[in-house]
PDB file of N, CA and C in Angstrom:
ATOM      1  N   UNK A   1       0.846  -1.179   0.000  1.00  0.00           N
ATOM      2  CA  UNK A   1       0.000   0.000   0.000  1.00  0.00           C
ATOM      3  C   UNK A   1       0.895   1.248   0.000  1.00  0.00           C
ATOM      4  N   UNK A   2       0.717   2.385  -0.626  1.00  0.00           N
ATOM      5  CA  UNK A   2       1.100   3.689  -1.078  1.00  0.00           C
ATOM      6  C   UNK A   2       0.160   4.713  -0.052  1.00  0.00           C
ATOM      7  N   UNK A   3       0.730   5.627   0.807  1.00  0.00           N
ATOM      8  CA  UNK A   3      -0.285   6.515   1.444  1.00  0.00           C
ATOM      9  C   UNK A   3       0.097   7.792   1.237  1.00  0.00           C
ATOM     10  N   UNK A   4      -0.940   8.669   0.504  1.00  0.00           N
ATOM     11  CA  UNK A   4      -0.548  10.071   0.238  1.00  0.00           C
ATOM     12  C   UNK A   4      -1.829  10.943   1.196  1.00  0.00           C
ATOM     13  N   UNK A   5      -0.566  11.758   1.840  1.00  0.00           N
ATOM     14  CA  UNK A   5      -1.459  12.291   2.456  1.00  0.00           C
ATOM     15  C   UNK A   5      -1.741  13.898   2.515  1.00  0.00           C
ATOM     16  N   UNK A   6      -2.625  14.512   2.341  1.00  0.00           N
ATOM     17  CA  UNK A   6      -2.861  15.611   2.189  1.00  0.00           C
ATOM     18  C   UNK A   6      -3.433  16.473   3.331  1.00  0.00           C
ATOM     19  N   UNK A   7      -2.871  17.746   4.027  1.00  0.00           N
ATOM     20  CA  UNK A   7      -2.913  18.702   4.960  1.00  0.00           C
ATOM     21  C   UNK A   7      -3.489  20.128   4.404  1.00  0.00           C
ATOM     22  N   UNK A   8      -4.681  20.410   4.882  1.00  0.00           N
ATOM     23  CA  UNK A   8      -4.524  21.445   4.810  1.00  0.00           C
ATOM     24  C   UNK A   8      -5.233  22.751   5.828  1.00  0.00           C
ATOM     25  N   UNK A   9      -4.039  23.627   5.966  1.00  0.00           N
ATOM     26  CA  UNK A   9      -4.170  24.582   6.773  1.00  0.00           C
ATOM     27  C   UNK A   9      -5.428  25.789   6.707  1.00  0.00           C
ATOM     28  N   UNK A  10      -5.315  25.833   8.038  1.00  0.00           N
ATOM     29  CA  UNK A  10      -6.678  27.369   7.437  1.00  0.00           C
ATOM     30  C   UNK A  10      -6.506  28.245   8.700  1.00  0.00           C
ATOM     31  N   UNK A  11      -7.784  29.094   8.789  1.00  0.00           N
ATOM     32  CA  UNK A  11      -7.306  30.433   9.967  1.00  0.00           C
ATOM     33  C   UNK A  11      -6.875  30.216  11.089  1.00  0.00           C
ATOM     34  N   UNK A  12      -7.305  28.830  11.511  1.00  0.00           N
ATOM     35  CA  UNK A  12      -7.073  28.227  13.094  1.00  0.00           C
ATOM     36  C   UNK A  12      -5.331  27.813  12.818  1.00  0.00           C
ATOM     37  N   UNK A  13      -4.820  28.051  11.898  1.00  0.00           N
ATOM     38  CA  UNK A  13      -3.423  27.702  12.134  1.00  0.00           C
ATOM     39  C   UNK A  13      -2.420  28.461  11.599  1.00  0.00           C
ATOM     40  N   UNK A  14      -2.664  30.001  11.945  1.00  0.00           N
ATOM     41  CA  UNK A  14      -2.374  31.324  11.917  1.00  0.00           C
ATOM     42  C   UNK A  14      -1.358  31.309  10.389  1.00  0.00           C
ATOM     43  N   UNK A  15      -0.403  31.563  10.938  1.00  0.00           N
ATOM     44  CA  UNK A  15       0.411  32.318   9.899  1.00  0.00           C
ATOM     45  C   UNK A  15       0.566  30.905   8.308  1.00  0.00           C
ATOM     46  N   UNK A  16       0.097  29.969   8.711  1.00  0.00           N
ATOM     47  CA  UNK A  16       0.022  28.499   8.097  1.00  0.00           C
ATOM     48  C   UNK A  16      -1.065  28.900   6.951  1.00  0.00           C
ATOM     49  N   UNK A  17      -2.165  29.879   7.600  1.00  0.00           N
ATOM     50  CA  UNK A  17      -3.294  29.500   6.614  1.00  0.00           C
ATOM     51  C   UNK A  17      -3.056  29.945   5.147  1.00  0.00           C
ATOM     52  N   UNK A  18      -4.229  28.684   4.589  1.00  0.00           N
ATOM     53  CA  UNK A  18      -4.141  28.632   2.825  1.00  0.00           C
ATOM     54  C   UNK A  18      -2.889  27.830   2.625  1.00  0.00           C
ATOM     55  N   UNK A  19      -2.160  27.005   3.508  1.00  0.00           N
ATOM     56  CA  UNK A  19      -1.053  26.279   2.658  1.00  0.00           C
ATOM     57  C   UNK A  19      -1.638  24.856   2.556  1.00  0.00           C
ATOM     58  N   UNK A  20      -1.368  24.384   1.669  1.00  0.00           N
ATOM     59  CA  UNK A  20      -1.651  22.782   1.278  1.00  0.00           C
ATOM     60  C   UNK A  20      -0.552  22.289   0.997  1.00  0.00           C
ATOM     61  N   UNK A  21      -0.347  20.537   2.011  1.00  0.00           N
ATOM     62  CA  UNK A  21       0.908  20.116   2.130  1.00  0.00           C
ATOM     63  C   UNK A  21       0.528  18.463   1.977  1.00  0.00           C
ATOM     64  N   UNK A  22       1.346  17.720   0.486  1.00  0.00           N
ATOM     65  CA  UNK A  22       1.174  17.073   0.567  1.00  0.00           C
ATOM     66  C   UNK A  22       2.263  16.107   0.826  1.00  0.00           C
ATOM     67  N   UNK A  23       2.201  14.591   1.293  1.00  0.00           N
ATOM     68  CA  UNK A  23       3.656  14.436   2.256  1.00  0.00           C
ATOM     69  C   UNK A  23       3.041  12.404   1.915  1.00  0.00           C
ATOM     70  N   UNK A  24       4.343  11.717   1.485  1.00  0.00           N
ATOM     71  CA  UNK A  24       4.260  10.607   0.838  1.00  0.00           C
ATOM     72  C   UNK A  24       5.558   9.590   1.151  1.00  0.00           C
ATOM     73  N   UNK A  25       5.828   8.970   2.496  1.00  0.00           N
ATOM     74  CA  UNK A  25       6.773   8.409   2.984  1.00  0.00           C
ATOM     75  C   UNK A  25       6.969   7.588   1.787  1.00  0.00           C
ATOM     76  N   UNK A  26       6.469   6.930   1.302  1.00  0.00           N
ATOM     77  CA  UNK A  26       5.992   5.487   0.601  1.00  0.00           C
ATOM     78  C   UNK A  26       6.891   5.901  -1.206  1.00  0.00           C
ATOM     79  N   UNK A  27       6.045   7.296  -1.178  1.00  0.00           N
ATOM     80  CA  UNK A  27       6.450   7.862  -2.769  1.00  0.00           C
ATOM     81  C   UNK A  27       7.729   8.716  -2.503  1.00  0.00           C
ATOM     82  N   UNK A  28       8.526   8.891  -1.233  1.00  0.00           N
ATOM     83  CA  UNK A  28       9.426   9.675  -0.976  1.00  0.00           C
ATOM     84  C   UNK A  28       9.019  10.818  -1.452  1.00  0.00           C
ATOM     85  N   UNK A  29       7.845  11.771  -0.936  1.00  0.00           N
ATOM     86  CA  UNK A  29       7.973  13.209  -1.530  1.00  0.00           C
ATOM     87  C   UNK A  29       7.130  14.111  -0.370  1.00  0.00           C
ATOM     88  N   UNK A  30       7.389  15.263  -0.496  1.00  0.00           N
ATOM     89  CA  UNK A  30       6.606  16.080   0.136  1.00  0.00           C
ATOM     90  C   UNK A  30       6.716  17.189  -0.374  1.00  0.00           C
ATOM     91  N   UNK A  31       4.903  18.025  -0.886  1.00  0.00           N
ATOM     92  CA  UNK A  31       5.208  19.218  -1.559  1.00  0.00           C
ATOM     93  C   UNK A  31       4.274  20.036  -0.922  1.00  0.00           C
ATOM     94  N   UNK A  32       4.622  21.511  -0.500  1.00  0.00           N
ATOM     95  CA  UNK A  32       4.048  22.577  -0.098  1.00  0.00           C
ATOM     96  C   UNK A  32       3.719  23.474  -0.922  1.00  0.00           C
ATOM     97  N   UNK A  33       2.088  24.080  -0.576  1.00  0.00           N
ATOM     98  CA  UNK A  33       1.989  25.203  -1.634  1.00  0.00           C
ATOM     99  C   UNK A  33       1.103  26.107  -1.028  1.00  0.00           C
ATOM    100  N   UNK A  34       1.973  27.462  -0.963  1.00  0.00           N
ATOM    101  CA  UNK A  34       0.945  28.285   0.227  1.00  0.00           C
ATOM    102  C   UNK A  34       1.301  29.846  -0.531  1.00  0.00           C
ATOM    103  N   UNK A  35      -0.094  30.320  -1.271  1.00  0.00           N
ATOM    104  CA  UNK A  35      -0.416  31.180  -1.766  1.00  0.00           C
ATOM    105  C   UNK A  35       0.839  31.787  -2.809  1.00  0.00           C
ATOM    106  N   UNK A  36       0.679  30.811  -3.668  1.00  0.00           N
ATOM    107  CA  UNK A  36       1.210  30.605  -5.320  1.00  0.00           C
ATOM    108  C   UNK A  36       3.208  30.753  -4.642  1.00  0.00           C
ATOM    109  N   UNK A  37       3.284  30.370  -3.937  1.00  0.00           N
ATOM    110  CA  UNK A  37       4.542  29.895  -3.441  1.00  0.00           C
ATOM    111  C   UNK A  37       4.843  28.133  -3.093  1.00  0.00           C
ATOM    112  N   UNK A  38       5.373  27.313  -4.063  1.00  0.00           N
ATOM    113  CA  UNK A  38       5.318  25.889  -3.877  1.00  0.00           C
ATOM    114  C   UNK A  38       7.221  25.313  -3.930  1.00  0.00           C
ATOM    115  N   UNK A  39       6.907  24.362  -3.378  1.00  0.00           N
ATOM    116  CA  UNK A  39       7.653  23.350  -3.495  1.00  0.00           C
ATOM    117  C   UNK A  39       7.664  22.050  -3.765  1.00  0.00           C
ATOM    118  N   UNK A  40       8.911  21.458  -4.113  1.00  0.00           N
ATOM    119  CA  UNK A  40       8.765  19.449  -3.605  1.00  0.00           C
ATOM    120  C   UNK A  40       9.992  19.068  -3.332  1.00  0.00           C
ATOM    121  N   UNK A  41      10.043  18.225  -1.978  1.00  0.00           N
ATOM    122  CA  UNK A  41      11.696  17.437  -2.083  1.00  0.00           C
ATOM    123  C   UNK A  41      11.241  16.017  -2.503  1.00  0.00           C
ATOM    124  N   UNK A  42      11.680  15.591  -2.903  1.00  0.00           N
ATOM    125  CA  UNK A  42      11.451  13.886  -3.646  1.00  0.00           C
ATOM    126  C   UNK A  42      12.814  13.526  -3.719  1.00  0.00           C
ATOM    127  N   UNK A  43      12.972  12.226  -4.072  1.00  0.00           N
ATOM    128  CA  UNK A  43      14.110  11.684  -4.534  1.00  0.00           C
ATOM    129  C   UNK A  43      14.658  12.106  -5.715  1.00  0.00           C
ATOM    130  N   UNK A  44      13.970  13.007  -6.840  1.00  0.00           N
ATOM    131  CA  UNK A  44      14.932  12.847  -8.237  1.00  0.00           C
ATOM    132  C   UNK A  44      15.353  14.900  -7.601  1.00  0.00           C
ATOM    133  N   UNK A  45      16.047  14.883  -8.555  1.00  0.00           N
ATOM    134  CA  UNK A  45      16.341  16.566  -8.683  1.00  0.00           C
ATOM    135  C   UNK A  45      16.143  17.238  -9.573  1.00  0.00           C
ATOM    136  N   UNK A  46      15.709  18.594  -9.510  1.00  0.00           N
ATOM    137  CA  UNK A  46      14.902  19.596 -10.148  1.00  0.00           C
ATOM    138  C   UNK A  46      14.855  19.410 -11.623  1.00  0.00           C
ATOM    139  N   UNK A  47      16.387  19.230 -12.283  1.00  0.00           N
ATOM    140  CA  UNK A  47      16.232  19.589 -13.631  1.00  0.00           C
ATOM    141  C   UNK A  47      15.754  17.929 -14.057  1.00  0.00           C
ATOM    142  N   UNK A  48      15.099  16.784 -13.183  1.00  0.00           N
ATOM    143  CA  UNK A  48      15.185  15.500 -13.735  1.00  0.00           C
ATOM    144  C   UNK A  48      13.294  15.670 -14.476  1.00  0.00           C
ATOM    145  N   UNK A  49      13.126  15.107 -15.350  1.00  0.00           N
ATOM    146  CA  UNK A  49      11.815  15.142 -16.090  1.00  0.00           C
ATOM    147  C   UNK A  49      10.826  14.198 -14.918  1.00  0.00           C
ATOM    148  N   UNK A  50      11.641  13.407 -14.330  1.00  0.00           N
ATOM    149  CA  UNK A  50      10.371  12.994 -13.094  1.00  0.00           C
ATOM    150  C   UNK A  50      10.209  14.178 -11.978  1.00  0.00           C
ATOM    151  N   UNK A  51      10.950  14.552 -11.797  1.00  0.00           N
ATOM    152  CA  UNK A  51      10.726  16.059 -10.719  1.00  0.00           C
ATOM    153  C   UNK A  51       9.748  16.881 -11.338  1.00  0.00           C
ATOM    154  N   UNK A  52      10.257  17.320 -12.373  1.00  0.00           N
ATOM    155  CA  UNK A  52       8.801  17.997 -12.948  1.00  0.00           C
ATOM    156  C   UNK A  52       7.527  17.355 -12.901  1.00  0.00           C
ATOM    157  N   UNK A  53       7.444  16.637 -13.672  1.00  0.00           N
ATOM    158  CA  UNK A  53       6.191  16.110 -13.483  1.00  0.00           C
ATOM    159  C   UNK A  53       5.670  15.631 -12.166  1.00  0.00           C
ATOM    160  N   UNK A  54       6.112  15.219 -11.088  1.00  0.00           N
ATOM    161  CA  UNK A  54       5.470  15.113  -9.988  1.00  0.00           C
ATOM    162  C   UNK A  54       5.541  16.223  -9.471  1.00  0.00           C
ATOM    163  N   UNK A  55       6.100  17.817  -9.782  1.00  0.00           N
ATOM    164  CA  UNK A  55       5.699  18.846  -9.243  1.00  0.00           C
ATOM    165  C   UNK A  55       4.636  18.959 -10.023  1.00  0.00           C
ATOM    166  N   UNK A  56       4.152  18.998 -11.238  1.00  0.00           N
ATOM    167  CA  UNK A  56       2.825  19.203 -12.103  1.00  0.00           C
ATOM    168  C   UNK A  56       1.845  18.355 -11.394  1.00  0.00           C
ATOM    169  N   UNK A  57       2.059  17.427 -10.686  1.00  0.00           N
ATOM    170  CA  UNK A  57       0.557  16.564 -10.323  1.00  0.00           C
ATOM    171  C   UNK A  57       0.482  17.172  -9.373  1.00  0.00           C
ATOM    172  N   UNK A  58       1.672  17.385  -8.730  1.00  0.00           N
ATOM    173  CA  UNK A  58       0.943  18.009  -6.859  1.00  0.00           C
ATOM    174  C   UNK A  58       0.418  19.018  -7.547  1.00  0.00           C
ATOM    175  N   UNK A  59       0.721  19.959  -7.944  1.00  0.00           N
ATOM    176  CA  UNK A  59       0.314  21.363  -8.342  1.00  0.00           C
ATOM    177  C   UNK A  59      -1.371  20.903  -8.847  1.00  0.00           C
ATOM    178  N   UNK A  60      -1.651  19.962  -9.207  1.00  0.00           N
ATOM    179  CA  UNK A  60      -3.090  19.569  -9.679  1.00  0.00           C
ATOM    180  C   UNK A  60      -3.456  19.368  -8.476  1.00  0.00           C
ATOM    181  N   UNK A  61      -3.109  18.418  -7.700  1.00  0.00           N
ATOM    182  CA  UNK A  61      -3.519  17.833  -6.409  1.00  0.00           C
ATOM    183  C   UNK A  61      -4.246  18.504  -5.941  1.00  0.00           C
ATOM    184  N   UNK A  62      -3.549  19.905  -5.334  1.00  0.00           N
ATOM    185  CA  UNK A  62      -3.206  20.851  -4.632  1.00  0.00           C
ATOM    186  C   UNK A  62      -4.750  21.678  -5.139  1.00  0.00           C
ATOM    187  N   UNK A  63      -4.888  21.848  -6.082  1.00  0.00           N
ATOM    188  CA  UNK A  63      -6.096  23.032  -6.930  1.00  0.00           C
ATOM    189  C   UNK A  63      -7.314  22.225  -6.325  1.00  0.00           C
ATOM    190  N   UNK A  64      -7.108  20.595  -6.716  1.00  0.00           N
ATOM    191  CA  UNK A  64      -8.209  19.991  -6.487  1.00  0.00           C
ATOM    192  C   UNK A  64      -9.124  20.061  -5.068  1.00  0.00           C
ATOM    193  N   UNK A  65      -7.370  19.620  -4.260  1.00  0.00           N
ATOM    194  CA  UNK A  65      -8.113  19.381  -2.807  1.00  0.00           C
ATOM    195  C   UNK A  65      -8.768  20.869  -2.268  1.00  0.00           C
ATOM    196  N   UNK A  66      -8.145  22.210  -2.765  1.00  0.00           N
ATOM    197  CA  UNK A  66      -8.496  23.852  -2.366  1.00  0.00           C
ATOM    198  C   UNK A  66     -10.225  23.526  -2.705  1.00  0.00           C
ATOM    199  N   UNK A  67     -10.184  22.872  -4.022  1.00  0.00           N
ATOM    200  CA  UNK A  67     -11.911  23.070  -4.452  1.00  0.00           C
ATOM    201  C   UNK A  67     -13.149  22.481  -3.284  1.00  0.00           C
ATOM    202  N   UNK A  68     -12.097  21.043  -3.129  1.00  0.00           N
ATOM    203  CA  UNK A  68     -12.877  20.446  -2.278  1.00  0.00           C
ATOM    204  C   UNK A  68     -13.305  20.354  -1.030  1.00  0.00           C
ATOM    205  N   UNK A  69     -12.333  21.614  -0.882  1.00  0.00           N
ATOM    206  CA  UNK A  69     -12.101  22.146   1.231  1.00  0.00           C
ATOM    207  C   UNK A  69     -13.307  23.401   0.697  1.00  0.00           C
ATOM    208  N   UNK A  70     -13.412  23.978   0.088  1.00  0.00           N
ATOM    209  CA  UNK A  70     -14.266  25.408  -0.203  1.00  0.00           C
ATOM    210  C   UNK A  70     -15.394  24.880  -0.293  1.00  0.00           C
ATOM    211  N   UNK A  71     -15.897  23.552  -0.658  1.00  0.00           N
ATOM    212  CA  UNK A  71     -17.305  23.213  -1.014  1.00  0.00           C
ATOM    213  C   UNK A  71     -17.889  22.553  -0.033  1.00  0.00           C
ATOM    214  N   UNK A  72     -16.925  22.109   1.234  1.00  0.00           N
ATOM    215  CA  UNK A  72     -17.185  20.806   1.768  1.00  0.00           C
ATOM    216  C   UNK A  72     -17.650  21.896   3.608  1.00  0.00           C
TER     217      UNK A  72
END
C-alpha cells in the first residue's frame, strides 16, 4: 500500500493559513503550496523530467483538494 497524504491549513493555524501540504513516505515526496509559493523534495532533482512532473501533479492535487475544502 502507497499513502498520500494531504494537509490542509486554514485560519485556526495562523500564519500556516491557505497552505496545502502534501507528504508521501511510501512515494518519498513532500510538496508545499501556500499562496502561489510551492515546493517538492522527492528523490529525483529539479532539472530531472520525473521532478517535474510530480511537481505538475501536486500542483493539480493541490487546486483539487483547495476546491474540495471550499465546497465541503
Amino acid at each position: 500500500m502507497k499513502r498520500i497524504v494531504i494537509d490542509i491549513y486554514d485560519e485556526t493555524n495562523g500564519h500556516l493559513n491557505g497552505m496545502i501540504e502534501i507528504n508521501s513516505e511510501e512515494l518519498c515526496l513532500t510538496y508545499s503550496d501556500i499562496i502561489g509559493v510551492h515546493g517538492l523534495q522527492s528523490r529525483y532533482e529539479g532539472d530531472d523530467e520525473r521532478h517535474i512532473k510530480q511537481m505538475d501533479i501536486c500542483h493539480k492535487i493541490t487546486k483539487l483538494a483547495k476546491e474540495l475544502s471550499d465546497i465541503s
